[in-house]
C-alpha atoms as a PDB file:
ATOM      1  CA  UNK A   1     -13.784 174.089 114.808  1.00  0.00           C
ATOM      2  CA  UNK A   2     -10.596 174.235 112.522  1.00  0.00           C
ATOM      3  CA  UNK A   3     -10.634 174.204 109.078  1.00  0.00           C
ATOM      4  CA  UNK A   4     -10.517 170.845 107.048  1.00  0.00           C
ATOM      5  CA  UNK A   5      -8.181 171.074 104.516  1.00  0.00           C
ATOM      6  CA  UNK A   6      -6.375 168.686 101.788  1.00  0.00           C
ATOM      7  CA  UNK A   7      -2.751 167.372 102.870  1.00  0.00           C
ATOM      8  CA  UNK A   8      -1.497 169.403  99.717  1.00  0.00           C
ATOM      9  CA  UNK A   9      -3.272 172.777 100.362  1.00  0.00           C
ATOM     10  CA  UNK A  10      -2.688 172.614 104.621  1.00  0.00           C
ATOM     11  CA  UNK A  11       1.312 172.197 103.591  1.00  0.00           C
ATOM     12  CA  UNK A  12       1.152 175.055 101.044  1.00  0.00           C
ATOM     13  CA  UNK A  13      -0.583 177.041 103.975  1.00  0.00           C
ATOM     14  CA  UNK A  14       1.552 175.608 106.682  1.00  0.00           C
ATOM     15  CA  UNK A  15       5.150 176.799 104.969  1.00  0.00           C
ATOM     16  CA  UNK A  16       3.784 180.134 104.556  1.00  0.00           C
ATOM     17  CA  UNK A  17       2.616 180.836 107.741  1.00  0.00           C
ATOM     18  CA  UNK A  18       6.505 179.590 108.881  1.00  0.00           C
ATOM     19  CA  UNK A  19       7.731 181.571 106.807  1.00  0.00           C
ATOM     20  CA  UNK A  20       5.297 185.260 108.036  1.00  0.00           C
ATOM     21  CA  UNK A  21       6.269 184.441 111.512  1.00  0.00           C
ATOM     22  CA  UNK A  22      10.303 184.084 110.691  1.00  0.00           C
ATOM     23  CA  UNK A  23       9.841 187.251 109.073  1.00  0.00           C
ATOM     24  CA  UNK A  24       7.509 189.123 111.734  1.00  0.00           C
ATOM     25  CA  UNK A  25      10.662 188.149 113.917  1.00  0.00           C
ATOM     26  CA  UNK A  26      13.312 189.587 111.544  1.00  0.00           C
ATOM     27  CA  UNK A  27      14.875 186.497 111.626  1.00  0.00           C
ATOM     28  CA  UNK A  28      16.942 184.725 108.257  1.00  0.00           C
ATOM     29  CA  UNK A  29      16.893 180.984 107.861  1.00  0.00           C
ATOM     30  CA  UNK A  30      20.737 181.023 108.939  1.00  0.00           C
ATOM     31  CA  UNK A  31      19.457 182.399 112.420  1.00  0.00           C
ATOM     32  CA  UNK A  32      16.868 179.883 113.314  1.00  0.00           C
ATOM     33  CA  UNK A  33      19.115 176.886 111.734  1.00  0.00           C
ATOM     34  CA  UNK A  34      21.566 178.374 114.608  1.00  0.00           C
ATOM     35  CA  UNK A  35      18.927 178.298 117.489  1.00  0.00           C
ATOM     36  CA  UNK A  36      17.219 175.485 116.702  1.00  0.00           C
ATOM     37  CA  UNK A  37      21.005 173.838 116.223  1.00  0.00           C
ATOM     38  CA  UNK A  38      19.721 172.065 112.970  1.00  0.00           C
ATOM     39  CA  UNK A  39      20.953 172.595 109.221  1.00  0.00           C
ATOM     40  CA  UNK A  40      19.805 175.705 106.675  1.00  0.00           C
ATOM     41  CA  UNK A  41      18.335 173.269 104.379  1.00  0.00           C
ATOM     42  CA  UNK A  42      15.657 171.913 107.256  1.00  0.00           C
ATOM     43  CA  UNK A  43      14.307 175.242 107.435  1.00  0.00           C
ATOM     44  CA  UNK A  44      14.382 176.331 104.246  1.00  0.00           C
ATOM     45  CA  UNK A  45      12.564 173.123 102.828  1.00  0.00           C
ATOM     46  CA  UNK A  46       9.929 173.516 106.100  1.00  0.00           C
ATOM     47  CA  UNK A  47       9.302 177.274 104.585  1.00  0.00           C
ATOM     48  CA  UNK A  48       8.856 175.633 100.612  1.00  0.00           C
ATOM     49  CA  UNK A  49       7.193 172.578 101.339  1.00  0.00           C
ATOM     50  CA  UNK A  50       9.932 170.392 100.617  1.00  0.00           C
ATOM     51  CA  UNK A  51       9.609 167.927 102.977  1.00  0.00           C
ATOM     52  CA  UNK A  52       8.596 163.996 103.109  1.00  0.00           C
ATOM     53  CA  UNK A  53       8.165 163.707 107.363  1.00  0.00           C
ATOM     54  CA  UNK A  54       7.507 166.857 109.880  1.00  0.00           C
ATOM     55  CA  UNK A  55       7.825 167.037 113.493  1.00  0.00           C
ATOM     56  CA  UNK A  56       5.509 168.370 116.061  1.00  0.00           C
ATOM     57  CA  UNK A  57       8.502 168.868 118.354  1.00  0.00           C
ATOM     58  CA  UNK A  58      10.451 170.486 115.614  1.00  0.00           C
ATOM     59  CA  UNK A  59       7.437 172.754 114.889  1.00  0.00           C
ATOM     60  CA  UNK A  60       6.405 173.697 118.463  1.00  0.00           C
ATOM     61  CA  UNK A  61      10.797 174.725 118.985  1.00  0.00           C
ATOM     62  CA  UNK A  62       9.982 177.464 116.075  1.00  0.00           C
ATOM     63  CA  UNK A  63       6.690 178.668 117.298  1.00  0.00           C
ATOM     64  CA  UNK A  64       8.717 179.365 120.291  1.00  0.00           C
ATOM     65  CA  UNK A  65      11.281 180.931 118.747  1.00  0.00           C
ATOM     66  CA  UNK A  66       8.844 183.137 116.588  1.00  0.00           C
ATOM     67  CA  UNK A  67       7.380 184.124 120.412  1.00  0.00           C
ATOM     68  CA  UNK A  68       3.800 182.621 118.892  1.00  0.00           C
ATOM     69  CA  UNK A  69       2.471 182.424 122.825  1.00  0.00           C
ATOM     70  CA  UNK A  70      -1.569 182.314 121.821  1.00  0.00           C
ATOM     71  CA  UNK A  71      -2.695 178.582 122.500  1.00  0.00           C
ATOM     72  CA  UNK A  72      -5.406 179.304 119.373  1.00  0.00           C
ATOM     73  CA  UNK A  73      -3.047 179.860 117.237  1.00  0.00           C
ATOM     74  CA  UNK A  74      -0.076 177.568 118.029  1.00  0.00           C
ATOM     75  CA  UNK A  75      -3.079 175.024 117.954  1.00  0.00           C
ATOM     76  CA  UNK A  76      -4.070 176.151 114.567  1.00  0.00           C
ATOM     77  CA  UNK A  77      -0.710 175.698 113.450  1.00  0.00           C
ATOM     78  CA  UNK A  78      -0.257 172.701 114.787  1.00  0.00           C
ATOM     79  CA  UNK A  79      -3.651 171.149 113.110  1.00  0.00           C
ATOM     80  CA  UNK A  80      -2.431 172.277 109.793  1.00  0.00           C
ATOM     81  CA  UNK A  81       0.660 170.143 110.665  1.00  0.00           C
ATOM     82  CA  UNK A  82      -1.707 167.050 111.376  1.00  0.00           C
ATOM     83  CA  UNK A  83      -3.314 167.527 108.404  1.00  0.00           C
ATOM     84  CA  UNK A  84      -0.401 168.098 106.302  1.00  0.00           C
ATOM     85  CA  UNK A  85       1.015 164.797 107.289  1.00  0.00           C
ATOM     86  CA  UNK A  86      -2.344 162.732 106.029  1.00  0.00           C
ATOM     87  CA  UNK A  87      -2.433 160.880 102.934  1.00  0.00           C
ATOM     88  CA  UNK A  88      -4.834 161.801 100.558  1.00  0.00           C
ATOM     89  CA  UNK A  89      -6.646 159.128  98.811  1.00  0.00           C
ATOM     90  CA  UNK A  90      -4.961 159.780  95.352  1.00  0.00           C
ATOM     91  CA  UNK A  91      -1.655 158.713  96.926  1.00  0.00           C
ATOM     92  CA  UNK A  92      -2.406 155.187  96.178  1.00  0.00           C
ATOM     93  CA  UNK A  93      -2.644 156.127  92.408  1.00  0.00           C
ATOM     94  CA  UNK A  94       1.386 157.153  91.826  1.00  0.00           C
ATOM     95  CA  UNK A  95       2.841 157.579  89.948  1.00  0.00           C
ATOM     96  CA  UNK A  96       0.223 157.526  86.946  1.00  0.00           C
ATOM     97  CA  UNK A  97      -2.018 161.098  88.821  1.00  0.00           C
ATOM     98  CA  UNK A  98      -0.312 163.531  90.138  1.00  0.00           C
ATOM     99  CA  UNK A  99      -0.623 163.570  93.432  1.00  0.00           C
ATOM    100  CA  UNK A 100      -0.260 167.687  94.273  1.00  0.00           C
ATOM    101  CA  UNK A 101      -2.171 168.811  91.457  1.00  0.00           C
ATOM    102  CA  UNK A 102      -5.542 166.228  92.934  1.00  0.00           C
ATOM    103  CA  UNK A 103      -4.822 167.700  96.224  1.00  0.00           C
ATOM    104  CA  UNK A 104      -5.345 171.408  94.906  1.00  0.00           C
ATOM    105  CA  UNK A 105      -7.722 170.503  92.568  1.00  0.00           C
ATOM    106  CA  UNK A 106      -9.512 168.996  95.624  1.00  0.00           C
ATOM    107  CA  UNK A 107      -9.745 172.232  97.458  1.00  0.00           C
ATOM    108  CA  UNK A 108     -10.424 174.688  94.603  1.00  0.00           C
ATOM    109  CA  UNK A 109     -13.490 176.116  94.967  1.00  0.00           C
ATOM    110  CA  UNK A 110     -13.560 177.011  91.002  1.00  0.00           C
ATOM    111  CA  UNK A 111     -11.155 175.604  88.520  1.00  0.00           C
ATOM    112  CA  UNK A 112     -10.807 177.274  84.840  1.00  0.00           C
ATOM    113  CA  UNK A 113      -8.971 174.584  82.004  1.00  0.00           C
ATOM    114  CA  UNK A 114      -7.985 174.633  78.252  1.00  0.00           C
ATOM    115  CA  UNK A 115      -6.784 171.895  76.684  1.00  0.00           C
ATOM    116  CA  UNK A 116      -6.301 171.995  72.751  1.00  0.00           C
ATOM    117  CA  UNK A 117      -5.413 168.396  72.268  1.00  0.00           C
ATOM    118  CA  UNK A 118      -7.482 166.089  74.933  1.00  0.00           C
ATOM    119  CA  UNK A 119     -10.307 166.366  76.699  1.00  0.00           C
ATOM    120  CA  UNK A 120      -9.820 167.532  80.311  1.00  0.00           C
ATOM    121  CA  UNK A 121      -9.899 164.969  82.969  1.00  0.00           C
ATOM    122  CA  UNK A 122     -12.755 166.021  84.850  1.00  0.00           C
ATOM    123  CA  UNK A 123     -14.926 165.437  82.318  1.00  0.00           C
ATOM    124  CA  UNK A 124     -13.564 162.614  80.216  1.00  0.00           C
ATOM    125  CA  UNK A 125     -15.446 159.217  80.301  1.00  0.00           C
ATOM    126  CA  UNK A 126     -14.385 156.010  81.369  1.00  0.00           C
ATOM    127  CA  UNK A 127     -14.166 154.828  78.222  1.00  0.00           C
ATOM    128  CA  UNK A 128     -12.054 157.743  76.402  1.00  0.00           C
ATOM    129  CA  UNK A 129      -9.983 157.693  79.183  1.00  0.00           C
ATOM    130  CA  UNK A 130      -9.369 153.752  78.784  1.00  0.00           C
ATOM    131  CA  UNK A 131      -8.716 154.703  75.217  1.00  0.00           C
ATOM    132  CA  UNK A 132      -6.262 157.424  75.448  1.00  0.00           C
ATOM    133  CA  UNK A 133      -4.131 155.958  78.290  1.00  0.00           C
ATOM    134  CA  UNK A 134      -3.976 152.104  76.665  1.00  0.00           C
ATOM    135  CA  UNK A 135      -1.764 153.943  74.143  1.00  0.00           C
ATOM    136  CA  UNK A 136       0.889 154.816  76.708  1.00  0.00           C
ATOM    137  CA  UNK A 137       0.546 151.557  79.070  1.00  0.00           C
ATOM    138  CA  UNK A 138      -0.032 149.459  76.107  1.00  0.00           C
ATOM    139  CA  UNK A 139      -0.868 145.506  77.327  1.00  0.00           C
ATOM    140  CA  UNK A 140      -1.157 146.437  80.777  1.00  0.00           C
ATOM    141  CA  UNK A 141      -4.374 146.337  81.409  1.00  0.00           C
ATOM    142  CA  UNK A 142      -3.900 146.848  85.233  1.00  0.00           C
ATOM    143  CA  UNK A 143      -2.335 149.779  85.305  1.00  0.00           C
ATOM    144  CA  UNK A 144      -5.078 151.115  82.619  1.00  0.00           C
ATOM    145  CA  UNK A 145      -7.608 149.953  84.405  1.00  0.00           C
ATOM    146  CA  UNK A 146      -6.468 151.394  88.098  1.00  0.00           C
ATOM    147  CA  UNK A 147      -5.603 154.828  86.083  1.00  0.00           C
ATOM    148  CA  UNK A 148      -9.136 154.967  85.193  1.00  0.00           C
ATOM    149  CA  UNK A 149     -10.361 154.320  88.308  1.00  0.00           C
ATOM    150  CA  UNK A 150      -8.202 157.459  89.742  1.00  0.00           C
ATOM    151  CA  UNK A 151      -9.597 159.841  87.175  1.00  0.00           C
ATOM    152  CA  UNK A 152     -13.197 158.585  87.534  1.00  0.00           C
ATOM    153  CA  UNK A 153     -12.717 159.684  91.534  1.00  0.00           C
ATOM    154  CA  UNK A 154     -12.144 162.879  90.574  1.00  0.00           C
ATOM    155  CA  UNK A 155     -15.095 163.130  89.299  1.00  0.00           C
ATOM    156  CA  UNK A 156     -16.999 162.910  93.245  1.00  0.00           C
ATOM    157  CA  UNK A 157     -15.543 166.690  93.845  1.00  0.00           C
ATOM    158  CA  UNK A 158     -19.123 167.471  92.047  1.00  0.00           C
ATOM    159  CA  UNK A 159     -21.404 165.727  94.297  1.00  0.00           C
ATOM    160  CA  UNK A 160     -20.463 167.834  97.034  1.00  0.00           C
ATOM    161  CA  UNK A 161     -23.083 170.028  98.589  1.00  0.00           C
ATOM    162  CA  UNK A 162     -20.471 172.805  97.242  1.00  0.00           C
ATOM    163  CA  UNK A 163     -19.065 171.462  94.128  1.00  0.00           C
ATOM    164  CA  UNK A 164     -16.564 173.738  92.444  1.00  0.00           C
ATOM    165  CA  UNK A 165     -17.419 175.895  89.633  1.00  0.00           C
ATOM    166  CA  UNK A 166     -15.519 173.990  86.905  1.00  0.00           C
ATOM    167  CA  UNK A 167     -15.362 176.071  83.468  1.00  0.00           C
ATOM    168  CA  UNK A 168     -13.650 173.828  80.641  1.00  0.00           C
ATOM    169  CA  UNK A 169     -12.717 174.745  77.094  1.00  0.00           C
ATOM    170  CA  UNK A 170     -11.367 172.186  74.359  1.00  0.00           C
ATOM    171  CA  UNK A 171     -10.846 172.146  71.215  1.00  0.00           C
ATOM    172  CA  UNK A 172     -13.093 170.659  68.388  1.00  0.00           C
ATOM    173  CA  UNK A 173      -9.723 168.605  67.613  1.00  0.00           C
ATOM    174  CA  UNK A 174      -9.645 166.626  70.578  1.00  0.00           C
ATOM    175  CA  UNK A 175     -13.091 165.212  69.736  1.00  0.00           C
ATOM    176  CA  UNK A 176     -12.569 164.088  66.112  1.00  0.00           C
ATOM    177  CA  UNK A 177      -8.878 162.493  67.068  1.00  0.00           C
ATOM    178  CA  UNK A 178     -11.413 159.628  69.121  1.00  0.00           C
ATOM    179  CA  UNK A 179     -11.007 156.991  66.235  1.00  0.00           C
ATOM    180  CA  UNK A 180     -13.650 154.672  67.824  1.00  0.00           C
ATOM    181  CA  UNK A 181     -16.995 155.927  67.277  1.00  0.00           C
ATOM    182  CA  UNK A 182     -18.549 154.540  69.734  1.00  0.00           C
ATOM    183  CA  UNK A 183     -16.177 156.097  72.645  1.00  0.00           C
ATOM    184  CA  UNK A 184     -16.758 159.370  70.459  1.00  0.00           C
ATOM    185  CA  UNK A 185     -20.375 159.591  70.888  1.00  0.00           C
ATOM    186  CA  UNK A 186     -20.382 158.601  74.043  1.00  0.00           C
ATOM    187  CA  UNK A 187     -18.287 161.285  75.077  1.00  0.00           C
ATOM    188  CA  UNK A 188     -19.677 164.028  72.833  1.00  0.00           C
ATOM    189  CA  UNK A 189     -22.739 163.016  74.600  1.00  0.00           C
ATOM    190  CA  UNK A 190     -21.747 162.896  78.167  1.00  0.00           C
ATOM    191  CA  UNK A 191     -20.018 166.341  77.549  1.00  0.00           C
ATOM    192  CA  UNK A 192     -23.972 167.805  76.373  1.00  0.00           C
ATOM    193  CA  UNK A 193     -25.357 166.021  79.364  1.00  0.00           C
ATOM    194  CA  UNK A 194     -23.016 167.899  81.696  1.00  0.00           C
ATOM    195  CA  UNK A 195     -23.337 171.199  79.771  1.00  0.00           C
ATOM    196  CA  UNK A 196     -27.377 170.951  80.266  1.00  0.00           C
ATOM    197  CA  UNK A 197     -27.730 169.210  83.867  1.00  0.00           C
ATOM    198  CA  UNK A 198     -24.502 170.334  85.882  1.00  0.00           C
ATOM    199  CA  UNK A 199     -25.096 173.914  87.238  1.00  0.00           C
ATOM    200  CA  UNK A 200     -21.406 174.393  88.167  1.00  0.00           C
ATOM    201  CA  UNK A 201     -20.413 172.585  84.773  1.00  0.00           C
ATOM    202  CA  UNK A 202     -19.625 175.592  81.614  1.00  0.00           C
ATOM    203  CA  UNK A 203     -18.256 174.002  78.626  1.00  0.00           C
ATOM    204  CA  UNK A 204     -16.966 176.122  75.901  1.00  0.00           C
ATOM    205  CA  UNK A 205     -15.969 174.542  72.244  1.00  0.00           C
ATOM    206  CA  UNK A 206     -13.387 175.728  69.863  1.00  0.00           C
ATOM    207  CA  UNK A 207     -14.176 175.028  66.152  1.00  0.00           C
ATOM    208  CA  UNK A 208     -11.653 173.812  63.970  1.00  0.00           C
ATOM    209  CA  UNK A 209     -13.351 177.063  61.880  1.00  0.00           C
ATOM    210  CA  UNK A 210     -11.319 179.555  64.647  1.00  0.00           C
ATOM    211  CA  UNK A 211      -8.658 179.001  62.580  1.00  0.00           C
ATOM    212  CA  UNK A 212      -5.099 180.156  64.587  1.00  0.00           C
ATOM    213  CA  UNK A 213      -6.722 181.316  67.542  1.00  0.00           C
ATOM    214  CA  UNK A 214      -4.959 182.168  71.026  1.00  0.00           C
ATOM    215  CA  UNK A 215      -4.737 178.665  72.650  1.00  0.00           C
ATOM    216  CA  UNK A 216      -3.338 177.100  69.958  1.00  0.00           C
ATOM    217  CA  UNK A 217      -0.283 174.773  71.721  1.00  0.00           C
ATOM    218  CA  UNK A 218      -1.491 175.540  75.157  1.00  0.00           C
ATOM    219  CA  UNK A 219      -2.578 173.234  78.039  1.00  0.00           C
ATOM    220  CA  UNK A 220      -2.858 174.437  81.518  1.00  0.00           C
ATOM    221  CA  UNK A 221      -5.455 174.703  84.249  1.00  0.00           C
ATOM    222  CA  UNK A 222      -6.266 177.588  87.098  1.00  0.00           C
ATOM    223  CA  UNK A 223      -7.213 176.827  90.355  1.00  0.00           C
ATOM    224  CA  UNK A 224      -8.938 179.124  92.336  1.00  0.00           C
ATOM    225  CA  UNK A 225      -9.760 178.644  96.568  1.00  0.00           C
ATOM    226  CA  UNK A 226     -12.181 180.821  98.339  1.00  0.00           C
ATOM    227  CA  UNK A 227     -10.149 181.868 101.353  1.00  0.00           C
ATOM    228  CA  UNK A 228      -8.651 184.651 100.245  1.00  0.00           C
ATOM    229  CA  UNK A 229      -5.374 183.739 101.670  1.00  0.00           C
ATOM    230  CA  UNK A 230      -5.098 180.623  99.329  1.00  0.00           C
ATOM    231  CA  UNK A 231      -3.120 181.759  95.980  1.00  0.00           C
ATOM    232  CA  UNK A 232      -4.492 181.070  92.928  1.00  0.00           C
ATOM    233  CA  UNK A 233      -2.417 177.906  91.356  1.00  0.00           C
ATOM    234  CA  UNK A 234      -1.410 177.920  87.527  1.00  0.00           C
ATOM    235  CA  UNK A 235      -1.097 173.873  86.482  1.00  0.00           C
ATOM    236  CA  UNK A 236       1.166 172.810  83.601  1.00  0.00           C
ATOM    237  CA  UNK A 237       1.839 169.554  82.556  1.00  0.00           C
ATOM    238  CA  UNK A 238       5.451 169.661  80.463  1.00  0.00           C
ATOM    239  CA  UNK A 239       6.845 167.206  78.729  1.00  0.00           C
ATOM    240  CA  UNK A 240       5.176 164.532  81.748  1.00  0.00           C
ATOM    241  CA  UNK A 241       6.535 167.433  84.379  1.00  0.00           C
ATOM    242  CA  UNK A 242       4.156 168.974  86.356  1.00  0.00           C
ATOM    243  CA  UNK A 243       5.083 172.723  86.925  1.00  0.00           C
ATOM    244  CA  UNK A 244       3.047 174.785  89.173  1.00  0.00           C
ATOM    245  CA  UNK A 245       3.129 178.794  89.202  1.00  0.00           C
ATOM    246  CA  UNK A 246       1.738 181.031  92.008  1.00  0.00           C
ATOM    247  CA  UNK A 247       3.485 184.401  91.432  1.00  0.00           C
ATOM    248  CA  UNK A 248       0.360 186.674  90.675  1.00  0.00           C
ATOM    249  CA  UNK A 249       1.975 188.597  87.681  1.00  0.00           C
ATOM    250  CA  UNK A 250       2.216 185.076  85.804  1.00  0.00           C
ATOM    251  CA  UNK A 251      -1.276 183.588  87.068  1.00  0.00           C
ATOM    252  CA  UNK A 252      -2.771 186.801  85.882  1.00  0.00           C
ATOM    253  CA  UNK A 253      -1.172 186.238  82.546  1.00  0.00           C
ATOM    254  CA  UNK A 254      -2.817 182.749  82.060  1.00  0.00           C
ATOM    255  CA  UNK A 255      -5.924 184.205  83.284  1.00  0.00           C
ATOM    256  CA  UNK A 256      -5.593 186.657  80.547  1.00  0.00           C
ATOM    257  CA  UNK A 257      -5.437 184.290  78.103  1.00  0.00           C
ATOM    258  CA  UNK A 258      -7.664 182.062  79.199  1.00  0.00           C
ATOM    259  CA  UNK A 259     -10.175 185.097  78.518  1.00  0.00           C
ATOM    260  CA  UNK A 260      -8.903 185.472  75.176  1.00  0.00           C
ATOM    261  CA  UNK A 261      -9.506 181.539  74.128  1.00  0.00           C
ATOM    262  CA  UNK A 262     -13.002 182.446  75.417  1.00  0.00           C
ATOM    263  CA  UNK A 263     -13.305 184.809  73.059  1.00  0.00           C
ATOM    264  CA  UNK A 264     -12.278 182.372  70.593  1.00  0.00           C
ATOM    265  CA  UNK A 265     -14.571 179.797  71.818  1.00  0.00           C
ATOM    266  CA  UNK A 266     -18.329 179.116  70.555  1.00  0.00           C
ATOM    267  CA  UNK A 267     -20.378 181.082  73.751  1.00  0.00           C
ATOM    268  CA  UNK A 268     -21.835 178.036  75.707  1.00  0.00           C
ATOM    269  CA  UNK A 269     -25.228 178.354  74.222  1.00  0.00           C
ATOM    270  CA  UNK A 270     -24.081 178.179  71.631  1.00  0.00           C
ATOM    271  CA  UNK A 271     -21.527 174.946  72.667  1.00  0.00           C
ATOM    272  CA  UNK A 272     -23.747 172.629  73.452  1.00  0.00           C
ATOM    273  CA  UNK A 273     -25.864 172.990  69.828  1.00  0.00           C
ATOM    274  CA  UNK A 274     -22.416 172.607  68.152  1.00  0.00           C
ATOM    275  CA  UNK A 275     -21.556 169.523  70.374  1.00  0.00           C
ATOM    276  CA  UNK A 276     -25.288 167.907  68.815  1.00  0.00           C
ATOM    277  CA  UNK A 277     -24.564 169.083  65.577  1.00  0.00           C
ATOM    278  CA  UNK A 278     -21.193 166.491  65.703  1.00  0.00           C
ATOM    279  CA  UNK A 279     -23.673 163.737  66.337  1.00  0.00           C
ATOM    280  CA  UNK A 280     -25.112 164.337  63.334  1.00  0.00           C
ATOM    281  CA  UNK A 281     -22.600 164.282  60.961  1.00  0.00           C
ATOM    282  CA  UNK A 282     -21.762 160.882  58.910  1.00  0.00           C
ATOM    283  CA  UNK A 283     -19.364 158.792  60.169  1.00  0.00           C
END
């Protein structure tokens, strides 16, 4: 039986298998835009992932021309081509998720996240996320309402049979900037209740008491897939851009520092204590 994968991880693995077997034949984009009479750009987006619509007939032309004569595998190819053309149910939340970055996040088998301003999506609760999006959508309250419906989806990745290991550090910060205290200790709350009952759930906290420590300005999530062919993904939300990094010498550098904030970081025994200790304290 073939693999199942997510529309945005079977046309990450689709390109680059198009792009081995051009390769394998010693062929250049300008050579199979000549054979398959059809423009440089056509491949070349095929090979990146670039593309809105694929072909079947386009495909099974270059699997020719790459001499791919196994049925198995042209079959395999072709199902990643099926697959690639789905929808994935966080298409009908554009533009307010990001479509790509739900459709790796939905195939990572463990995802690693520092955020120094916000709490990360995955575990934010309906209610801070109501909060915290109302301030960019303002009035509309369908648009807040449907955006909070997208992120609390998410969410069902953990009631898998194999949920993915999520580890998530924040900062102290992004907790006390929750002016309603309600939505704050409901959060604070629902972050200790994942901490204790998740098994695939770590939470790390960074006191405002670290001072200048290594995440300070930084945002960005690493996605990690268990077939061994899947790259690692680096996630970085700019400026409302996503940007997405693969090259190993740059994901290893985020993984880096994402070992240094740990270091940083309260251990997560010592998190969750921390986490109480903020109930606590007068409001």
């Amino acid at each position: 039986m073939a693999t199942k994968y997510s529309p945005t991880v079977g046309k990450r693995r689709l390109s680059r298998e198009l792009r081995r077997l051009r390769k394998d034949q010693g062929l250049t984009l300008k050579d199979v835009a000549r054979e398959l009479d059809c423009s440089h750009g056509k491949i070349a987006n095929l090979e990146t992932g670039n593309w809105m619509r694929i072909s079947l007939t386009d495909i099974r032309a270059m699997l020719d021309l790459y001499k791919v004569t196994d049925p198995k595998r042209r079959g395999a190819i072709e199902t990643l081509v099926r697959q690639a053309r789905e929808r994935g149910w966080w298409e009908k939340y554009s533009p307010y998720l990001p479509a790509a970055y739900v459709g790796f996040e939905n195939e990572a088998s463990a995802i690693s996240t520092y955020q120094c301003d916000v709490v990360p999506g995955l575990l934010q609760t309906a209610d801070y996320t109501r909060a915290l999006v109302a301030r960019a959508l303002g009035d509309d309250q369908t648009e807040v309402e449907r955006l909070v419906e997208s992120r609390q989806r998410r969410k069902k990745i953990f009631e898998r049979t194999e949920p993915p290991k999520l580890w998530a550090i924040l900062d102290e910060s992004a907790l006390l900037h929750i002016p309603d205290r309600a939505v704050f200790r409901e959060q604070v709350q629902h972050l200790v209740r994942l901490a204790t009952e998740v098994k695939t759930i770590t939470i790390q906290v960074v006191p405002i008491a670290a001072g200048l420590h290594s995440g300070l300005g930084n945002r960005f999530v690493i996605l990690d897939y268990e077939d061994e062919l899947d790259l690692s993904v680096i996630y970085l939300e700019l400026h409302g851009q996503a940007l997405y990094i693969e090259e190993k010498p740059r994901v290893a550098d985020y993984r880096d520092l994402f070992n240094l904030i740990q270091l940083d970081a309260l251990h997560p025994s010592e998190s969750i204590p921390y986490l109480r200790s903020m109930l606590e304290k007068p409001e």
